[in-house]
C-alpha atoms as a PDB file:
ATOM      1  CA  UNK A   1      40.094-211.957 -29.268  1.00  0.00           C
ATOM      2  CA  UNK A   2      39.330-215.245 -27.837  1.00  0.00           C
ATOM      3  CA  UNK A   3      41.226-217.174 -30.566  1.00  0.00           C
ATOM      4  CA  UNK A   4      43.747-214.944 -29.938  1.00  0.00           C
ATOM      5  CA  UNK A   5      44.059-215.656 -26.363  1.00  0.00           C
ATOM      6  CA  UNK A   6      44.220-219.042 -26.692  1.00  0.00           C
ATOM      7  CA  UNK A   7      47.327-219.334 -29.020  1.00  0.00           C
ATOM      8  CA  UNK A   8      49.205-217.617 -26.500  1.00  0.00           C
ATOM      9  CA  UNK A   9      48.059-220.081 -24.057  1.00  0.00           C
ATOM     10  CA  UNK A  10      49.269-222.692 -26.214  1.00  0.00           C
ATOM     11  CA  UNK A  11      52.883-221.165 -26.791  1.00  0.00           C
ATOM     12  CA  UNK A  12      52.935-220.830 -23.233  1.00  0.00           C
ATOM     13  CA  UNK A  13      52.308-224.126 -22.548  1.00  0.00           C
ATOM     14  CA  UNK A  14      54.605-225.151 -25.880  1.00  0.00           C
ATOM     15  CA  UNK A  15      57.743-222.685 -23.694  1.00  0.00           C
ATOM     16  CA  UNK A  16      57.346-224.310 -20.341  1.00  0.00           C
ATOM     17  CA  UNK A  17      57.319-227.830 -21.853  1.00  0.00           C
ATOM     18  CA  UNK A  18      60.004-227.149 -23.876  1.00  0.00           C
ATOM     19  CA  UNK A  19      62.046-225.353 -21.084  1.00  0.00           C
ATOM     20  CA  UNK A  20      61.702-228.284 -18.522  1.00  0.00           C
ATOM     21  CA  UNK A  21      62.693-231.843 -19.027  1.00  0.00           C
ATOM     22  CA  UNK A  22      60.325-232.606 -21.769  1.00  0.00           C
ATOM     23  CA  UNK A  23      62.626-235.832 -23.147  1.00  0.00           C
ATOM     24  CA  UNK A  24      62.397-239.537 -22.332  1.00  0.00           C
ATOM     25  CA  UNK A  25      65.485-241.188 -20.663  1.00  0.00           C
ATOM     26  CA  UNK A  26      66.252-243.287 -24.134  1.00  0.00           C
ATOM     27  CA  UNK A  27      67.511-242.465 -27.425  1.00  0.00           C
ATOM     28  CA  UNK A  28      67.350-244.438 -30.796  1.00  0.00           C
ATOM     29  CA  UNK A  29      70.414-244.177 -32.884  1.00  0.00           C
ATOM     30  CA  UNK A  30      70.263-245.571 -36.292  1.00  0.00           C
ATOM     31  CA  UNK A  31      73.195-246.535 -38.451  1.00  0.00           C
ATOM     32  CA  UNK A  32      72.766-243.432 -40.296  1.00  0.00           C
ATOM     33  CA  UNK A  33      72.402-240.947 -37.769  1.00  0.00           C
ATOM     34  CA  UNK A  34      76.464-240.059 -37.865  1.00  0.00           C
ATOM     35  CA  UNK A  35      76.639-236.761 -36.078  1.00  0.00           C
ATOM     36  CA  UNK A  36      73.615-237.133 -33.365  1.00  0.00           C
ATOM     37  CA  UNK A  37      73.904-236.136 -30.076  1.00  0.00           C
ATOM     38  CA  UNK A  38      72.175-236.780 -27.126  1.00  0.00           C
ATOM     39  CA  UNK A  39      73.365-234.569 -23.704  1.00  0.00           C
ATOM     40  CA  UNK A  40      71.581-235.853 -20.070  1.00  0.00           C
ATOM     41  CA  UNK A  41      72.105-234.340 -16.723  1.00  0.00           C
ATOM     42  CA  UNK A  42      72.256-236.184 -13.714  1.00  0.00           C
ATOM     43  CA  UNK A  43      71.378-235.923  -9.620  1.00  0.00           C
ATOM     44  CA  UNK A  44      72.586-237.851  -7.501  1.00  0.00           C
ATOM     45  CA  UNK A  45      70.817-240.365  -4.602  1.00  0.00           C
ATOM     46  CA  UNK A  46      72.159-242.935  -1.878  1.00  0.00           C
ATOM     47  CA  UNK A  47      70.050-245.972  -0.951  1.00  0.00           C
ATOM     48  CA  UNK A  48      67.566-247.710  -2.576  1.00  0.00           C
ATOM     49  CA  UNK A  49      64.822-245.674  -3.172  1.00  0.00           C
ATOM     50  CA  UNK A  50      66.783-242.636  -1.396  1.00  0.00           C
ATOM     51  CA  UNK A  51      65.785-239.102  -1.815  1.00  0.00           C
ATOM     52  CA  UNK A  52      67.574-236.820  -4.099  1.00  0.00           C
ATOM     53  CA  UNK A  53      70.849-235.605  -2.710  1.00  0.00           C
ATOM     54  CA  UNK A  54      70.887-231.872  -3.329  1.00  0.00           C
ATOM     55  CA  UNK A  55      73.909-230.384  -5.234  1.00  0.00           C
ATOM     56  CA  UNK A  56      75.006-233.880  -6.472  1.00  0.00           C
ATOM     57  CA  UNK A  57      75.133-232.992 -10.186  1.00  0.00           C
ATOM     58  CA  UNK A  58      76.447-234.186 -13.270  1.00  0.00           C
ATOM     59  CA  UNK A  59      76.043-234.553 -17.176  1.00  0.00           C
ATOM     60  CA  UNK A  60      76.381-236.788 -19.889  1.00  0.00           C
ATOM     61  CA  UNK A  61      77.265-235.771 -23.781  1.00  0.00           C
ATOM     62  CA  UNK A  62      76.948-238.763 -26.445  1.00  0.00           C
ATOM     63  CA  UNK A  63      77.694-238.645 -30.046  1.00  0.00           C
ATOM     64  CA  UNK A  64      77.562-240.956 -32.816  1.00  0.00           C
ATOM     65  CA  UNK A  65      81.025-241.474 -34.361  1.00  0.00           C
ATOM     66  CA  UNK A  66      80.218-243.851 -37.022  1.00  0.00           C
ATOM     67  CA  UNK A  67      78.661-247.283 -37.548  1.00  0.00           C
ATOM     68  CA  UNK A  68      81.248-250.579 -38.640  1.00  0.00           C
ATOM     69  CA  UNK A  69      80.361-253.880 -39.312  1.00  0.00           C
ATOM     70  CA  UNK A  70      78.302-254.940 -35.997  1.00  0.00           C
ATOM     71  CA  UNK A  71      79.902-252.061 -34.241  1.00  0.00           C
ATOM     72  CA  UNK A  72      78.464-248.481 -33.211  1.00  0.00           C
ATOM     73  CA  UNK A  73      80.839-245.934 -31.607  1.00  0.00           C
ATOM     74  CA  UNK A  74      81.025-242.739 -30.017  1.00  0.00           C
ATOM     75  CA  UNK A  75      82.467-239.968 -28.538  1.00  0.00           C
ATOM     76  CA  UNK A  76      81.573-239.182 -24.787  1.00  0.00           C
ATOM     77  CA  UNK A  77      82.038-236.054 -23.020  1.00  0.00           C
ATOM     78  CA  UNK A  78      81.292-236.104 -18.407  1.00  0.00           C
ATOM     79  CA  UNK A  79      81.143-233.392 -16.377  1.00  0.00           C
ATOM     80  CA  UNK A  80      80.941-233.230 -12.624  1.00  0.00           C
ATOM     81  CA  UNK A  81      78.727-230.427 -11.970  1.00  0.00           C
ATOM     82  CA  UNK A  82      77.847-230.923  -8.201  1.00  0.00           C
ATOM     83  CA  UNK A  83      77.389-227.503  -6.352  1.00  0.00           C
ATOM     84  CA  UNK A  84      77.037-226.342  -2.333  1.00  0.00           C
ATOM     85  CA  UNK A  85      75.931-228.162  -0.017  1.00  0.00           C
ATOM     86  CA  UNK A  86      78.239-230.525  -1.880  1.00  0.00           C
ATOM     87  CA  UNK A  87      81.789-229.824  -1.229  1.00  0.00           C
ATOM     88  CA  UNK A  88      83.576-232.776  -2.894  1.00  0.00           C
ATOM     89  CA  UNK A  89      82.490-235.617  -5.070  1.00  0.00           C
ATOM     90  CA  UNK A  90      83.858-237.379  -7.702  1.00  0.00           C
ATOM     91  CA  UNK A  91      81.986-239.380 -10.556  1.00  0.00           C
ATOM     92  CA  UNK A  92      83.847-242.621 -11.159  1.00  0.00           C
ATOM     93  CA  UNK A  93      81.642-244.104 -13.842  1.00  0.00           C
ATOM     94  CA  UNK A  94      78.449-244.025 -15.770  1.00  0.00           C
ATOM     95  CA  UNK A  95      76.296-246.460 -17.075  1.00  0.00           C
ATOM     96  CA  UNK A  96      73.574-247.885 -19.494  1.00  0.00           C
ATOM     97  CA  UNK A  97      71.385-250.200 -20.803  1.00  0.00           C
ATOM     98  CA  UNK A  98      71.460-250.927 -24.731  1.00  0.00           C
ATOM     99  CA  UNK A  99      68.629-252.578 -26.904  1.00  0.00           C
ATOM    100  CA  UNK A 100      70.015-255.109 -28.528  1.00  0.00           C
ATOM    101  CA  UNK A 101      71.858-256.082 -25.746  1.00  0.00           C
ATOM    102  CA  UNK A 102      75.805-255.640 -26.533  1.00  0.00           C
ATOM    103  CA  UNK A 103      78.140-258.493 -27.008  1.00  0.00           C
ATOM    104  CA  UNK A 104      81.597-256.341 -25.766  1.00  0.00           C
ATOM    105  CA  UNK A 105      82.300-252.835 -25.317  1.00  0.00           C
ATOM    106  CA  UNK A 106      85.594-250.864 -25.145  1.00  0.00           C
ATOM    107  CA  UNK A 107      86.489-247.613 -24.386  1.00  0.00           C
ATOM    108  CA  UNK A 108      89.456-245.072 -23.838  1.00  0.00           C
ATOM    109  CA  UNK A 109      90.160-241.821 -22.359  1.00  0.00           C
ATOM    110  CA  UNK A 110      88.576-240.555 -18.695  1.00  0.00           C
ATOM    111  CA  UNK A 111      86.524-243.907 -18.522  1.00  0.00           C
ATOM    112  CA  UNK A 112      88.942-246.481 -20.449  1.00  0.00           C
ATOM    113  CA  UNK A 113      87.691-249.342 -18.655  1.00  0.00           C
ATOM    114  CA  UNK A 114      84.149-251.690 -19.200  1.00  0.00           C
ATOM    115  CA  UNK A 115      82.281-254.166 -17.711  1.00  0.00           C
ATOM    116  CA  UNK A 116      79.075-256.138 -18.936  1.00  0.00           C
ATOM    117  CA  UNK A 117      76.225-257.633 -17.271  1.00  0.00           C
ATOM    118  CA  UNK A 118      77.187-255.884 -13.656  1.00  0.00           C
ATOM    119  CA  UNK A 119      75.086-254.629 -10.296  1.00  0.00           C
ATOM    120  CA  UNK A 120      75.253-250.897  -9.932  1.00  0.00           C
ATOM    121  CA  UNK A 121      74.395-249.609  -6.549  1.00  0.00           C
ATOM    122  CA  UNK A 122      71.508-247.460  -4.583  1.00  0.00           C
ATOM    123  CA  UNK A 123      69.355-250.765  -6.130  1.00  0.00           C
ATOM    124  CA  UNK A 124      69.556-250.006  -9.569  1.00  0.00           C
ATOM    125  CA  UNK A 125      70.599-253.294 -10.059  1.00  0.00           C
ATOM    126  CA  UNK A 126      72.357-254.918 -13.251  1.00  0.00           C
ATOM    127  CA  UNK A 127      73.105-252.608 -16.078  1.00  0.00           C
ATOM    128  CA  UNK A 128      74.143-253.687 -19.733  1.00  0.00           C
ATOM    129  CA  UNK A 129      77.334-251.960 -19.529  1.00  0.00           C
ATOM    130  CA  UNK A 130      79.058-249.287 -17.261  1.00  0.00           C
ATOM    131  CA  UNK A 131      82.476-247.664 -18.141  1.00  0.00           C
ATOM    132  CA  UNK A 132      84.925-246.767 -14.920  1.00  0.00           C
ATOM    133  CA  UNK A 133      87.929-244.932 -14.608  1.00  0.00           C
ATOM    134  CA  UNK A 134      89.521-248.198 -13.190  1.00  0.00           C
ATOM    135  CA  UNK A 135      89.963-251.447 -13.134  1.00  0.00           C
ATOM    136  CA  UNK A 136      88.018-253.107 -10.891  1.00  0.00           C
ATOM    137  CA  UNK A 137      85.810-256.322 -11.202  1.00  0.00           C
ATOM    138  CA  UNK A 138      82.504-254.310 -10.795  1.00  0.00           C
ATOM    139  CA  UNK A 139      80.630-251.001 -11.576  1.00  0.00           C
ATOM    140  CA  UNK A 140      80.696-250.220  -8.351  1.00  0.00           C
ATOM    141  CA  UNK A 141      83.375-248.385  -8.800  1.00  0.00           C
ATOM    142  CA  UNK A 142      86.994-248.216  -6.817  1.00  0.00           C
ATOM    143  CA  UNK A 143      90.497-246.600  -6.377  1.00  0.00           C
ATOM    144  CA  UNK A 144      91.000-243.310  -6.593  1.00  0.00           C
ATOM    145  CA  UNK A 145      90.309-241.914  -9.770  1.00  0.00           C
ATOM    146  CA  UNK A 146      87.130-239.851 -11.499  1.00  0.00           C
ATOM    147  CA  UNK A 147      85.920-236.525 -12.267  1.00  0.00           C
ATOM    148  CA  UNK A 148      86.327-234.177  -9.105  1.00  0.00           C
ATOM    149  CA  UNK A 149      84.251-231.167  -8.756  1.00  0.00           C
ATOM    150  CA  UNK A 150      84.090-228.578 -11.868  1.00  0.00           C
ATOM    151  CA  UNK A 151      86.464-231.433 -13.901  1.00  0.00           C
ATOM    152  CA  UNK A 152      85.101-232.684 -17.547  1.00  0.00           C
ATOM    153  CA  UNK A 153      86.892-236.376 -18.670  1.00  0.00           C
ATOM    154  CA  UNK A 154      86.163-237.294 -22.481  1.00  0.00           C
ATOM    155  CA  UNK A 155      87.093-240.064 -24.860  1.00  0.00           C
ATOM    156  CA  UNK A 156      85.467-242.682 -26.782  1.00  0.00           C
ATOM    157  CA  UNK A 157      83.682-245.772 -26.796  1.00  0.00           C
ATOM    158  CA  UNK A 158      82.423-248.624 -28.890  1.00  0.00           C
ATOM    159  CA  UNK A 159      79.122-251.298 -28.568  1.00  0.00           C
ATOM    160  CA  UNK A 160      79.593-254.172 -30.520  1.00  0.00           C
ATOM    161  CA  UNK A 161      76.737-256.688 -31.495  1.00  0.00           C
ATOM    162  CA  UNK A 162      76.895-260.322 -32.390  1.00  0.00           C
ATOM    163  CA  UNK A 163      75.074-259.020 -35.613  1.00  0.00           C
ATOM    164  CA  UNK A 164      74.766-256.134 -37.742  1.00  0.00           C
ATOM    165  CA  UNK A 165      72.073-254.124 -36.902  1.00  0.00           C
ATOM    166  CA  UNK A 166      69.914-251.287 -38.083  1.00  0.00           C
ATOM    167  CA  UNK A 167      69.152-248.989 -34.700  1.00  0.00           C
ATOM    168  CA  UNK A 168      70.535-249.297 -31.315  1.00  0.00           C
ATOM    169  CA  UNK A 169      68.376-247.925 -28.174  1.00  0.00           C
ATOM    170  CA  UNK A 170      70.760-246.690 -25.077  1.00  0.00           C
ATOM    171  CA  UNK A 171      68.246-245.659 -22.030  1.00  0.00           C
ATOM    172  CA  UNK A 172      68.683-245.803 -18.261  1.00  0.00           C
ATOM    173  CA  UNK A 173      71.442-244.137 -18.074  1.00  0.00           C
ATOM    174  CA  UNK A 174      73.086-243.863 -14.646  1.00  0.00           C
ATOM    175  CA  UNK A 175      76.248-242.214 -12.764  1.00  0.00           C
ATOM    176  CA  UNK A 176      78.248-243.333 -10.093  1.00  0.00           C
ATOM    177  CA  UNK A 177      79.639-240.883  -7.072  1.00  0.00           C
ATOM    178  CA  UNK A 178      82.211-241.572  -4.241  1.00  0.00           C
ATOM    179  CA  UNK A 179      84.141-239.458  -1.888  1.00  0.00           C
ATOM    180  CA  UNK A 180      80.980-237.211  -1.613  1.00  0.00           C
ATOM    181  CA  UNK A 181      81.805-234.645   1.303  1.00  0.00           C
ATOM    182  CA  UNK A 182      79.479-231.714   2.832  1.00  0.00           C
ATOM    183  CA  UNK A 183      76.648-234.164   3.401  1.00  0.00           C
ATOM    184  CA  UNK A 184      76.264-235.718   6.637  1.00  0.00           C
ATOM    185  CA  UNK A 185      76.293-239.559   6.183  1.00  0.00           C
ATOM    186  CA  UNK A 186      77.100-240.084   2.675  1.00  0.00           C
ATOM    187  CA  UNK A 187      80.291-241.007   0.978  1.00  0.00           C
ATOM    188  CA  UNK A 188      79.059-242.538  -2.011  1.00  0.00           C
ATOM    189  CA  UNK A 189      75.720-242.272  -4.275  1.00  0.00           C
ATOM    190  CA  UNK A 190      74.826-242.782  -7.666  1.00  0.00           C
ATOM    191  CA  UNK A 191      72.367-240.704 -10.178  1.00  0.00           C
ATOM    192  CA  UNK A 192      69.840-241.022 -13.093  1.00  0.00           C
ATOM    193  CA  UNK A 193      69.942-239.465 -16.254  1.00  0.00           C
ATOM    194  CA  UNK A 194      67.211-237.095 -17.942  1.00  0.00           C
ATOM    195  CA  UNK A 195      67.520-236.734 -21.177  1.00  0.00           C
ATOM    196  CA  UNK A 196      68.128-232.446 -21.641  1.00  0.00           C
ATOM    197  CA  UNK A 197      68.757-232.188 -25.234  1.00  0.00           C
ATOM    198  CA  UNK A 198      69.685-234.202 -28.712  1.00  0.00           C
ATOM    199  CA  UNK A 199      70.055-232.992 -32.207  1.00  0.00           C
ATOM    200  CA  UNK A 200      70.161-234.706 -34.881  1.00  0.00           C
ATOM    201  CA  UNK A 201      72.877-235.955 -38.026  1.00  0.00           C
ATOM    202  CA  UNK A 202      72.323-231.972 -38.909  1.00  0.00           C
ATOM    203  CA  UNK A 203      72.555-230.364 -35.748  1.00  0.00           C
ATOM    204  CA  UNK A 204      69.288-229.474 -35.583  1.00  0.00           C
ATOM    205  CA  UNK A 205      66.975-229.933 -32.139  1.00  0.00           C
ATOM    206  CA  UNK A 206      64.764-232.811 -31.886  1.00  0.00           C
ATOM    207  CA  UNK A 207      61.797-231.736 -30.114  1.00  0.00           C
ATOM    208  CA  UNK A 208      60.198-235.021 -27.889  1.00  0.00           C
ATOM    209  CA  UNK A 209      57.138-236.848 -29.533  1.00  0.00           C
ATOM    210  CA  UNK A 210      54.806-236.176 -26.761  1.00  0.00           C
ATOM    211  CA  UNK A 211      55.170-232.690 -27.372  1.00  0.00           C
ATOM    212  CA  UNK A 212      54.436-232.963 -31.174  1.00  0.00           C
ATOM    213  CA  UNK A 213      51.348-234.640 -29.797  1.00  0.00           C
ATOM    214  CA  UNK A 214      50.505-231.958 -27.285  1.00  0.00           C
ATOM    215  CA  UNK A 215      50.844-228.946 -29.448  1.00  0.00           C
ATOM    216  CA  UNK A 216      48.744-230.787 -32.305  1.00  0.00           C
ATOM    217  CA  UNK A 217      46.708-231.442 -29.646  1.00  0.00           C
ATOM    218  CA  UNK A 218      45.710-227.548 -29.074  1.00  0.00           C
ATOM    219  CA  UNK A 219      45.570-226.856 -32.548  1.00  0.00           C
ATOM    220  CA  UNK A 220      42.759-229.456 -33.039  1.00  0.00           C
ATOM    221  CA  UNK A 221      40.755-227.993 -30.533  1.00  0.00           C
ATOM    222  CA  UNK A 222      42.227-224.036 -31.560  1.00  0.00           C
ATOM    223  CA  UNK A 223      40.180-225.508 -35.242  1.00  0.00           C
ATOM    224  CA  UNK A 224      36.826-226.822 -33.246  1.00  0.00           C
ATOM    225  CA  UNK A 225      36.722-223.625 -31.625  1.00  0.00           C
ATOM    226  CA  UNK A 226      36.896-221.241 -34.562  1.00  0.00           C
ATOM    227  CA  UNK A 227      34.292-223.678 -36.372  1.00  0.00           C
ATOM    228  CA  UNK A 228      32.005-223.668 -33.666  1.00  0.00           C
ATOM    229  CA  UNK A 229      32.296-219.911 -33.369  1.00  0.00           C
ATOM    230  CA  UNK A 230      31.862-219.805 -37.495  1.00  0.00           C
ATOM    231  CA  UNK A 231      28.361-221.796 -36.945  1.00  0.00           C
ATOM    232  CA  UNK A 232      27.361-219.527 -34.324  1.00  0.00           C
ATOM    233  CA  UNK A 233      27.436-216.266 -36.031  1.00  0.00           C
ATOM    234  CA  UNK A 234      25.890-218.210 -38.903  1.00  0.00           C
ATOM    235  CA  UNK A 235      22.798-219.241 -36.904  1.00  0.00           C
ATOM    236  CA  UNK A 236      22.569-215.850 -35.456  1.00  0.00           C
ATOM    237  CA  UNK A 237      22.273-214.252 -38.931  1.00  0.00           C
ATOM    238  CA  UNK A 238      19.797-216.879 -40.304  1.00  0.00           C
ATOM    239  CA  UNK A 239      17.805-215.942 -37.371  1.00  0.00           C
END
């Protein structure tokens, strides 16, 4: 009964870990991995260090394209997902930093323009590379342009290196918002990623490493329990 009792404890604990955001904010892409996919969802926050901005929304799909030469590309998918209180919004770009760092970047579709090496704002600071639905010298974003509320903008993109390499790590991802209305005060804001889901080159879930480590974890001490238990009705029949 007891053992029984505590494996549901540990799918319990396996469900809610799974349910809530139970991924890093970084992904590993290898030049074989053709196919993965990595989707993020975003809120949304103005000033450095600000508190969350409720109802400022939005999400991020990635997928490895292919791998050429020294470059890596990818298909991109962004939604503006914001909600009441927010009335209006509109995300103008999103952002990323890349291990190795990138030597150029391009891009087309909803986001066809790049810039490298830039400051993105609510002190995030300098990014690796941020892609913007115009051209403007910054990532701060500009003109009129972006994902309004409800709207989805896809296309591509490429991250060239200035040598071929094996695996390429994209983390802190970031958004960028402007023409926010239905909260007092703030016109602009930008958001941070959390990593929701990723599959891999077969479409299968990847479930995070920490919680490979935490359900191991219970099964080591499910197996110390039932042996201790073993040894006790042992001594109790020697006796």
């Amino acid at each position: 009964m007891r053992i029984t009792k505590t494996l549901a404890s540990l799918a319990a604990i396996a469900t809610f870990a799974i349910a809530g955001n139970a991924f890093a904010d970084s992904m590993i892409f290898g030049a074989g991995d053709t196919g993965k996919t990595v989707t993020l969802n975003y809120n949304g926050y103005s000033g450095s260090g600000g508190a969350s901005i409720n109802g400022l929304t939005g999400s991020t799909t990635f997928t490895l394209t292919g791998v050429s030469g020294n470059t890596y590309n990818f298909d991109y998918s962004v939604s503006n997902t914001s909600s009441a209180p927010v009335t209006g919004s509109r995300i103008s770009s999103f952002a990323f930093n890349t291990d190795p760092t990138i030597a150029s970047a391009t891009s087309t579709g909803a986001f066809s323009q790049t810039t490298l090496n830039s400051n993105y704002p609510n002190g995030i600071g300098t990014v690796d590379v941020c892609f913007k639905d115009a051209t403007t010298g910054s990532c701060a974003g500009g003109a009129s342009g972006g994902l309004t509320l409800g709207q989805t903008g896809t296309g591509a993109f490429s991250l060239s290196f200035s040598s071929p390499v094996s695996a390429v790590t994209l983390s802190d991802f970031f958004v960028r918002y402007q023409s926010i209305t239905g909260v007092p005060g703030i016109s602009s804001a930008s958001g941070a990623g959390t990593i929701s889901s990723s599959t891999s080159t077969g479409g299968t879930s990847v479930p995070e490493p920490g919680m490979i480590g935490l359900f191991g974890a219970g099964l080591v001490g499910l197996a110390l329990a039932r042996r201790r238990q073993t040894l006790r009705r042992s001594e109790a029949r020697a006796a």
